[in-house]
Protein backbone atom coordinates (compact mmCIF):
# COMPACT_ATOMS: atom_id res chain seq x y z
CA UNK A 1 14.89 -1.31 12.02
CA UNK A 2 14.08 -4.66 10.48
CA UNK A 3 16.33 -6.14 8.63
CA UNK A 4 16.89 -9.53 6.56
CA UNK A 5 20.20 -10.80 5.84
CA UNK A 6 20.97 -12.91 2.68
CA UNK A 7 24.27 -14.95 1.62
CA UNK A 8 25.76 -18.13 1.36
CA UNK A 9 26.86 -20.09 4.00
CA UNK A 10 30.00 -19.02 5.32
CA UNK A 11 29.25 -15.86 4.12
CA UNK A 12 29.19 -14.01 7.62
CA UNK A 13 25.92 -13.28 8.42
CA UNK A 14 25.79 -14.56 11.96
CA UNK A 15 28.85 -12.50 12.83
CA UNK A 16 27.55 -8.77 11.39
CA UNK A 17 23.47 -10.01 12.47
CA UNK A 18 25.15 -9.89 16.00
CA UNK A 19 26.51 -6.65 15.89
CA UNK A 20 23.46 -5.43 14.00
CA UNK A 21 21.76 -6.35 17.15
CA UNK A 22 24.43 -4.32 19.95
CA UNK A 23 24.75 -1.68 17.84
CA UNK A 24 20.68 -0.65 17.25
CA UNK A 25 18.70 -2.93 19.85
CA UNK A 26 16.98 -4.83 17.75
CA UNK A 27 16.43 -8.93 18.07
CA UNK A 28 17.88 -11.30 15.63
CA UNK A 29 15.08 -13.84 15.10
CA UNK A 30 16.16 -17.49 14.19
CA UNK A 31 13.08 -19.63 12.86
CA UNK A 32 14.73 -22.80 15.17
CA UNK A 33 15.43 -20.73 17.75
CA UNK A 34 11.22 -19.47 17.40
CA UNK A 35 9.85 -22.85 16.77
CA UNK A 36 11.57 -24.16 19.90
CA UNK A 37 10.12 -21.56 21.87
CA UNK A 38 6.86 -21.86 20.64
CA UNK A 39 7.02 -25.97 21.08
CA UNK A 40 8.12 -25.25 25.04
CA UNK A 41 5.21 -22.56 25.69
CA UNK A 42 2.57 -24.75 24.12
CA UNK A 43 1.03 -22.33 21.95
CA UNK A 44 -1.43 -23.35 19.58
CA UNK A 45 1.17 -22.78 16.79
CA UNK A 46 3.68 -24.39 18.41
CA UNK A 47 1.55 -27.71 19.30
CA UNK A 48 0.85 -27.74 15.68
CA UNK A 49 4.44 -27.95 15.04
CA UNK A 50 5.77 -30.14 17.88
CA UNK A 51 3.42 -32.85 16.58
CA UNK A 52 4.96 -32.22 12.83
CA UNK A 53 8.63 -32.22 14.07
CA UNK A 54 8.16 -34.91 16.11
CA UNK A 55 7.37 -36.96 12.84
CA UNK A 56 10.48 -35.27 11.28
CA UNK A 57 8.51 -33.99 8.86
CA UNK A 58 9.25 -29.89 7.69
CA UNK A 59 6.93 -27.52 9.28
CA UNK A 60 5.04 -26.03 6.65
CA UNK A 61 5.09 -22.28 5.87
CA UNK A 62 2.12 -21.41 7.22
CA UNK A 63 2.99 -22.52 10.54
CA UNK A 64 6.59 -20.60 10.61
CA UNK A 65 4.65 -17.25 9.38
CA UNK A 66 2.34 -17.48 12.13
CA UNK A 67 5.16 -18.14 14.85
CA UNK A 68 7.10 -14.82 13.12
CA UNK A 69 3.57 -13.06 13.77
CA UNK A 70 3.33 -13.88 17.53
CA UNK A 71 7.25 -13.06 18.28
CA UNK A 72 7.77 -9.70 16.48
CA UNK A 73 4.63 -9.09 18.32
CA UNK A 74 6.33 -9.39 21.48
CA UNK A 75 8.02 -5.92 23.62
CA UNK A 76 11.52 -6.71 22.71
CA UNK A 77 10.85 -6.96 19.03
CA UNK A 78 9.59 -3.19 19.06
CA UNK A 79 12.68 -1.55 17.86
CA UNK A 80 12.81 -4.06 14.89
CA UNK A 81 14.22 -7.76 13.93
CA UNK A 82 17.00 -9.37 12.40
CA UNK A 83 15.39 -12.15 10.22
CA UNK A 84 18.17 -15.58 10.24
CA UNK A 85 17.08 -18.70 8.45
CA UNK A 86 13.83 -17.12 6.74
CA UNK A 87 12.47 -16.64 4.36
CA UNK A 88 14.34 -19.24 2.31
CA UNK A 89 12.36 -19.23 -1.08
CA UNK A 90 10.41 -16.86 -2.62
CA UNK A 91 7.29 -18.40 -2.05
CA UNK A 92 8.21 -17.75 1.67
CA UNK A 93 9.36 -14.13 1.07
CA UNK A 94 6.06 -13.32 -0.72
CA UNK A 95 4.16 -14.94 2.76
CA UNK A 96 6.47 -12.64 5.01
CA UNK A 97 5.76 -9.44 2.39
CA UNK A 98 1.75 -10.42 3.35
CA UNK A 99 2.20 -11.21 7.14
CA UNK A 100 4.09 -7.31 7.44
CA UNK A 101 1.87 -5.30 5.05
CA UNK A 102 -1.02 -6.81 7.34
CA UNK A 103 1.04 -5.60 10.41
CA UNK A 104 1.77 -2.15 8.36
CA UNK A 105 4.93 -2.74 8.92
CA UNK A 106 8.34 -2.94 5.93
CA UNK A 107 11.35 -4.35 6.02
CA UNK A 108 13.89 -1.48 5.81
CA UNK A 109 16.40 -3.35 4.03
CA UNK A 110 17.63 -6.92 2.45
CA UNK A 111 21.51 -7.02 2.93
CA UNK A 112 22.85 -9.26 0.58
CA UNK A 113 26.52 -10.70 1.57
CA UNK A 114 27.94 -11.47 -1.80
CA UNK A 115 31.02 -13.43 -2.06
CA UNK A 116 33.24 -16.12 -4.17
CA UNK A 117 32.10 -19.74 -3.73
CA UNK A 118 35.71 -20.81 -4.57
CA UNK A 119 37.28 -18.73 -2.19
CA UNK A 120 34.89 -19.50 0.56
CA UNK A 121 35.77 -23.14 -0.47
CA UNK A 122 39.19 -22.05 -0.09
CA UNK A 123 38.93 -20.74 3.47
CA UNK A 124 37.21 -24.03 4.71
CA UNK A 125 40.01 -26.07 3.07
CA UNK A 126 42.40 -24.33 5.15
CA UNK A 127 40.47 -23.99 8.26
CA UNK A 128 40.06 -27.83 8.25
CA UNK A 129 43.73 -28.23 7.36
CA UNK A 130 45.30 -26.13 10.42
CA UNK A 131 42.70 -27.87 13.01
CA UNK A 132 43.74 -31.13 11.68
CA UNK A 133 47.31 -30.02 11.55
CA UNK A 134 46.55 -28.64 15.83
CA UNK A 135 44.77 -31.85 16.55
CA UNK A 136 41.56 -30.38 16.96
CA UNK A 137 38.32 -32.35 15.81
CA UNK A 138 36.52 -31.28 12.70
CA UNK A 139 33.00 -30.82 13.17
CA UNK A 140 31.07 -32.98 10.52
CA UNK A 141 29.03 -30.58 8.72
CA UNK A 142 32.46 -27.88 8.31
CA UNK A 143 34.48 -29.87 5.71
CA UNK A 144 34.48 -28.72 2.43
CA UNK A 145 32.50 -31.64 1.16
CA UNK A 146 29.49 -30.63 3.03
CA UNK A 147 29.81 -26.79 2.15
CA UNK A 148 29.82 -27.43 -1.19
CA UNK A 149 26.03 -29.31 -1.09
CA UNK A 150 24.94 -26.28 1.13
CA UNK A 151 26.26 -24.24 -1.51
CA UNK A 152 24.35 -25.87 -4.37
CA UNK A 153 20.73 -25.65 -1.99
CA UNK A 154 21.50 -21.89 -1.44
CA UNK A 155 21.55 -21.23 -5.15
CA UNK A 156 18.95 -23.44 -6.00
CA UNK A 157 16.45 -22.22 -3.16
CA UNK A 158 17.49 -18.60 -1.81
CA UNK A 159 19.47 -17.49 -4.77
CA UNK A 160 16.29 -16.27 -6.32
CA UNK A 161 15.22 -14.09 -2.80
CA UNK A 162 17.89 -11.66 -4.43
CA UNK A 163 15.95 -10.90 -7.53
CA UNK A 164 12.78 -10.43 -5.28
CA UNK A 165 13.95 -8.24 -3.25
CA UNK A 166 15.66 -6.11 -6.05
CA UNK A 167 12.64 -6.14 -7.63
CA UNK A 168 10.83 -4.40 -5.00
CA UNK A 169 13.60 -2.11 -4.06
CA UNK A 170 14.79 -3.27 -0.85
CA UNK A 171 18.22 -5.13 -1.39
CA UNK A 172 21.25 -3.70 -0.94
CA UNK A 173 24.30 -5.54 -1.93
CA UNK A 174 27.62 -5.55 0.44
CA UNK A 175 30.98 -7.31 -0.81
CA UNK A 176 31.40 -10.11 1.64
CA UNK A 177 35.01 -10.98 0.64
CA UNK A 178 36.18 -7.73 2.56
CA UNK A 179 37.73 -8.10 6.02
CA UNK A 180 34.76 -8.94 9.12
CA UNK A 181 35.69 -4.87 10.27
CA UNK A 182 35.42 -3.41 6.66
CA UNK A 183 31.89 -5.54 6.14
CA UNK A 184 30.85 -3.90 9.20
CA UNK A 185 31.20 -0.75 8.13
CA UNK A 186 29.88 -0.95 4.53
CA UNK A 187 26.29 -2.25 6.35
CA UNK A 188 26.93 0.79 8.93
CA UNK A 189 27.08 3.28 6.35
CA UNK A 190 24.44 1.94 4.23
CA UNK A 191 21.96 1.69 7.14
CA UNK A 192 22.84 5.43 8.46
CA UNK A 193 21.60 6.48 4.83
CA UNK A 194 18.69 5.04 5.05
CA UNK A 195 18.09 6.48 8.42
CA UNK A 196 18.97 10.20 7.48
CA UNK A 197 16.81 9.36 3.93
CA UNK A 198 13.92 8.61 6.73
CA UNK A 199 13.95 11.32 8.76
CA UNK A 200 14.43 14.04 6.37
CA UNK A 201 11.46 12.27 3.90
CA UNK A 202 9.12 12.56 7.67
CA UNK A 203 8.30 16.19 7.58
CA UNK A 204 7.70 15.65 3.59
CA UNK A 205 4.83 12.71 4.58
CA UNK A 206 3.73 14.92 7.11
CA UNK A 207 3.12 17.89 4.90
CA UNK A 208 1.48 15.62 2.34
CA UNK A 209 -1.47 14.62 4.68
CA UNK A 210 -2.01 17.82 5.76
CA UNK A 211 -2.58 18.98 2.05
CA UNK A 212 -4.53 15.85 1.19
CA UNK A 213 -7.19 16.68 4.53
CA UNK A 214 -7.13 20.20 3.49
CA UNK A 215 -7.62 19.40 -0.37
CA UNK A 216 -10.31 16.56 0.66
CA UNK A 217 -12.35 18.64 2.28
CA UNK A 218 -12.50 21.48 0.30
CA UNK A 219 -13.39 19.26 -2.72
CA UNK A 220 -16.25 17.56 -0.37
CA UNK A 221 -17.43 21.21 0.56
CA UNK A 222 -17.61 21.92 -3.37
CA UNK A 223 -19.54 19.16 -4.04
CA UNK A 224 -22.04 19.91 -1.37
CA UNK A 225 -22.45 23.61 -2.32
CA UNK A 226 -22.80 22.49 -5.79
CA UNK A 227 -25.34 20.03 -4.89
CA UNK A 228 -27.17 22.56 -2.69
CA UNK A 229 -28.02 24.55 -5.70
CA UNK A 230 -28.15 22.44 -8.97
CA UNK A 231 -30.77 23.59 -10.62
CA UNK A 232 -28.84 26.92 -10.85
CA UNK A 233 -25.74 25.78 -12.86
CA UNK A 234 -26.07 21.88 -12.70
CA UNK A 235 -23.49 21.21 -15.36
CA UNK A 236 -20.83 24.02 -13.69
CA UNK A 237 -21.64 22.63 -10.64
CA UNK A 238 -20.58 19.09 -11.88
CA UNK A 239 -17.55 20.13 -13.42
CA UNK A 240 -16.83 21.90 -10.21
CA UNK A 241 -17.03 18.78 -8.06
CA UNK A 242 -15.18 16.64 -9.91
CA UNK A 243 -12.32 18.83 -10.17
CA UNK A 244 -12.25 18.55 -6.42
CA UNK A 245 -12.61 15.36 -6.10
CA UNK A 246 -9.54 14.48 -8.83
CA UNK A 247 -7.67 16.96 -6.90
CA UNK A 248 -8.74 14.83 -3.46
CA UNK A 249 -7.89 11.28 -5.26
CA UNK A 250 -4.31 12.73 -6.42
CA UNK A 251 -2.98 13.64 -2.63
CA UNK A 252 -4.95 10.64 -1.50
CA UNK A 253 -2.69 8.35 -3.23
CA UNK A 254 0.42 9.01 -1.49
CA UNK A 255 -1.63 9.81 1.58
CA UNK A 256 -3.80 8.39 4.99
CA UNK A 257 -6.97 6.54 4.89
CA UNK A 258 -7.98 9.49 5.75
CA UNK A 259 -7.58 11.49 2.86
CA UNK A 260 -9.25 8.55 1.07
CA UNK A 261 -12.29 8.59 3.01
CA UNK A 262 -12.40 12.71 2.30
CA UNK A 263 -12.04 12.13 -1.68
CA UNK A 264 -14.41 8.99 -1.52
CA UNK A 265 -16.91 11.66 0.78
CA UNK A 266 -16.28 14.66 -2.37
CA UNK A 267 -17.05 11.96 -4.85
CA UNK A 268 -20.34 10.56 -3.66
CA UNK A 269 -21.31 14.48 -3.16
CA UNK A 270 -20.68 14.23 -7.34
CA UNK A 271 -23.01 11.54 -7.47
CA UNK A 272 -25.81 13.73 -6.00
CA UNK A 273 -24.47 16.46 -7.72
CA UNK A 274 -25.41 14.47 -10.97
CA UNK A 275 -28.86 13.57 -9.59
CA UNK A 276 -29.70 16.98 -8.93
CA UNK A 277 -29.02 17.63 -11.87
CA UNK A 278 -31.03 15.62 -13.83
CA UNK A 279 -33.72 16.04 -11.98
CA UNK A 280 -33.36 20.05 -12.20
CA UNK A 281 -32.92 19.46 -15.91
CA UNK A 282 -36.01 17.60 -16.11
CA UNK A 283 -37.92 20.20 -14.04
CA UNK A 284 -36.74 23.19 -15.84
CA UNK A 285 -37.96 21.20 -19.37
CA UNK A 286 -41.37 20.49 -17.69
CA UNK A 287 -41.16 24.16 -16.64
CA UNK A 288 -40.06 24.98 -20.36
CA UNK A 289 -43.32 22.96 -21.75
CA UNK A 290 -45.90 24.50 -19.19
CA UNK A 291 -44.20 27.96 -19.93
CA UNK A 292 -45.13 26.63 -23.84
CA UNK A 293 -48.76 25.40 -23.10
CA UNK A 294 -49.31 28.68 -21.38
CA UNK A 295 -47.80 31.01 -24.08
CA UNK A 296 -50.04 29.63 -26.66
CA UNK A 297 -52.98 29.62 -24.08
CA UNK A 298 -52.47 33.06 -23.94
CA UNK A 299 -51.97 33.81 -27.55
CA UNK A 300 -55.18 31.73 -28.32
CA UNK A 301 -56.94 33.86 -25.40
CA UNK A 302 -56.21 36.95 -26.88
CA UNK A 303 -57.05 35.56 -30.58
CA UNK A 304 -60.47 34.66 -28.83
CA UNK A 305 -60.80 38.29 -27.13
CA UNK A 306 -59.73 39.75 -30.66
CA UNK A 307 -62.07 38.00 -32.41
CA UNK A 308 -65.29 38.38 -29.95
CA UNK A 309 -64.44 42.31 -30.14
CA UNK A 310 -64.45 41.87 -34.29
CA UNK A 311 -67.01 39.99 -34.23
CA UNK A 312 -69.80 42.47 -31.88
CA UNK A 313 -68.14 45.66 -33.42
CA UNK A 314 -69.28 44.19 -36.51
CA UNK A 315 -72.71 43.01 -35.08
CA UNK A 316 -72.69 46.71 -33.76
CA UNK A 317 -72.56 48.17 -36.73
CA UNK A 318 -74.89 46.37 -38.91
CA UNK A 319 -77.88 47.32 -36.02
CA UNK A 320 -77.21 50.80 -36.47
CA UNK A 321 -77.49 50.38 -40.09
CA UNK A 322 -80.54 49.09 -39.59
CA UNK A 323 -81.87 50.87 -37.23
CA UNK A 324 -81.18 54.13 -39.49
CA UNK A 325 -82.71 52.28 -42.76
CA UNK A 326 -86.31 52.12 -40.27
C-alpha cells in the first residue's frame, strides 16, 4: 500500500502515519529522515546533497526524487510507503507521479486530513496555556504565533496538492476534527474499500488480457491468411484485417504490452495486406489488357483466315469459269 498523507500542521498526520505503518507493514518515509541517511552512506545522491545542505541552501527536487527512488527501492519498502514531508508543491507531486509511473508503480491513495484552522489555533492556545500553567517549557516553534505562519505556507504551497490529486482521482478526504480513535477508523474503512475494490477488479484484469492475447492473435492470423491470398479477394481481405486489428487495438487499451505488440503485429499484416493488393490489382489489369490484346489478336486472326478463304474460293471459282469458257 502506498500512501501520501496531506493536512495542515497539527492536523495529525504523524499520529495515524504511525499506525498506518503497525497496522499494514509498510514504512513511513520522511524526506529528512532520507536525506540524512543518504548524507551518512555517501551515496552519490547524498554527496550531492551534503555539499548543498552544508551551504544551507534547499536541496533541489531533483535530488529528493532520486533519494525517494533509491529507498522505496530498498526490501523493507516492498509492502508500500507512507510519504511525510513530500511532495510539498505540485511541481513536486507531478516529479513523484513521473518517478512511480517509471517504477510502474501508483499511489493507492492521498488522505487528506481536513480540519478548522481556528480550532487548531484553539487547541495550541490551550496546550501552551496548561504547560505554562504546569511549569513546563514551551517548545519555540509550538506557540500559536508560529502555527499560524506554518499555516499560511501550507495553504500557499501544499494547499494546491489537494486539487491535484482530486484531479487524478486519488484523494480521499477524512474529517480531521474527529477524535485521534474515530480518524483512525474513517482511514481504516476507507483503505479496506479500496482493498476489497482491488481484489475483486484482479480476476476482471486478468480476464481482460486473456481476451486481448486471444483477440490479438486471431486478428494477426487474419491478416496473414488474408495476405496469403490477395489477389483472390484483396479488398475483402483488407476489410477483414482491419476489423481484427480494431478489435486487437480496443482490448489492447486496457491491456499488457503484450496485447499491444499482437495488435501492432495484426496491423503491419494490413499493411502487406494492402501491398498485395495493389500489386494483385495491378497484375490482374495487366492480365485484363493481355487478355484484350489477345482477344482482338484472335478476332483479327480469324478476320484474316475468313478473308484468305473468301478470297481463294473466289479465285477458285473464276479458274473454273475459265477453264470451262476454253
Amino acid at each position: 500500500m502506498r500512501l501520501i498523507l496531506l493536512g495542515p500542521p497539527g492536523a495529525g498526520k504523524g499520529t495515524q502515519a504511525q499506525r498506518l505503518v503497525e497496522k499494514h507493514g509498510i514504512v513511513q518515509l520522511s524526506t529528512g529522515d532520507m536525506l540524512r541517511a543518504a548524507v551518512a552512506a555517501g551515496t552519490p545522491i547524498g554527496l550531492r546533497a551534503k555539499d548543498i545542505m552544508a551551504s544551507g541552501g534547499l536541496v533541489p527536487d531533483e535530488i529528493v526524487v532520486g533519494i525517494i527512488s533509491d529507498r522505496i527501492e530498498e526490501s523493507d519498502a516492498k509492502n508500500g510507503f507512507i510519504l511525510d514531508g513530500f511532495p510539498r508543491t505540485v511541481p513536486q507531486a507531478e516529479a513523484l507521479d513521473d518517478l512511480l509511473k517509471t517504477k510502474r508503480l501508483k499511489l493507492d491513495a492521498v488522505i487528506e486530513l481536513r480540519v478548522n484552522e481556528s480550532a487548531l489555533l484553539q487547541r495550541v492556545e490551550t496546550r501552551v496555556a496548561q504547560m505554562r500553567a504546569r511549569g513546563e517549557a514551551v517548545r519555540a516553534d509550538d506557540t500559536p504565533e508560529v502555527l499560524s505562519k506554518r499555516l499560511g505556507s501550507y495553504r500557499a504551497q501544499t494547499e494546491p496538492l489537494v486539487h491535484h490529486y482530486a484531479d487524478k482521482g486519488n484523494l480521499i478526504t477524512i474529517d480531521g476534527m474527529m477524535s485521534i480513535e474515530e480518524v483512525t477508523a474513517a482511514i481504516n474503512r476507507v483503505l479496506a474499500a479500496l482493498e476489497t475494490a482491488e481484489s475483486a477488479a484482479k480476476p476482471t484484469r486478468a480476464a481482460t488480457r486473456k481476451t486481448a492475447r486471444k483477440t490479438g492473435k486471431k486478428g494477426a492470423k487474419a491478416a496473414k491468411k488474408a495476405a496469403a491470398k490477395p489477389a483472390k479477394a484483396p479488398a475483402k481481405a483488407v476489410k477483414k484485417a482491419k476489423k481484427a486489428v480494431k478489435a486487437s487495438a480496443k482490448v489492447a487499451k486496457s491491456s499488457p504490452r503484450k496485447a499491444k505488440k499482437v495488435a501492432k503485429a495484426a496491423s503491419k499484416g494490413v499493411k502487406n495486406v494492402k501491398k498485395q493488393a495493389k500489386k494483385a490489382a495491378k497484375a490482374t489489369k495487366t492480365r485484363s489488357a493481355g487478355k484484350k490484346v489477345a482477344k482482338t489478336r484472335k478476332t483479327a486472326a480469324k478476320t484474316a483466315r475468313k478473308a484468305v478463304k473468301t478470297v481463294t474460293k473466289k479465285r477458285v471459282k473464276t479458274a473454273k469459269r475459265l477453264t470451262k469458257r476454253r
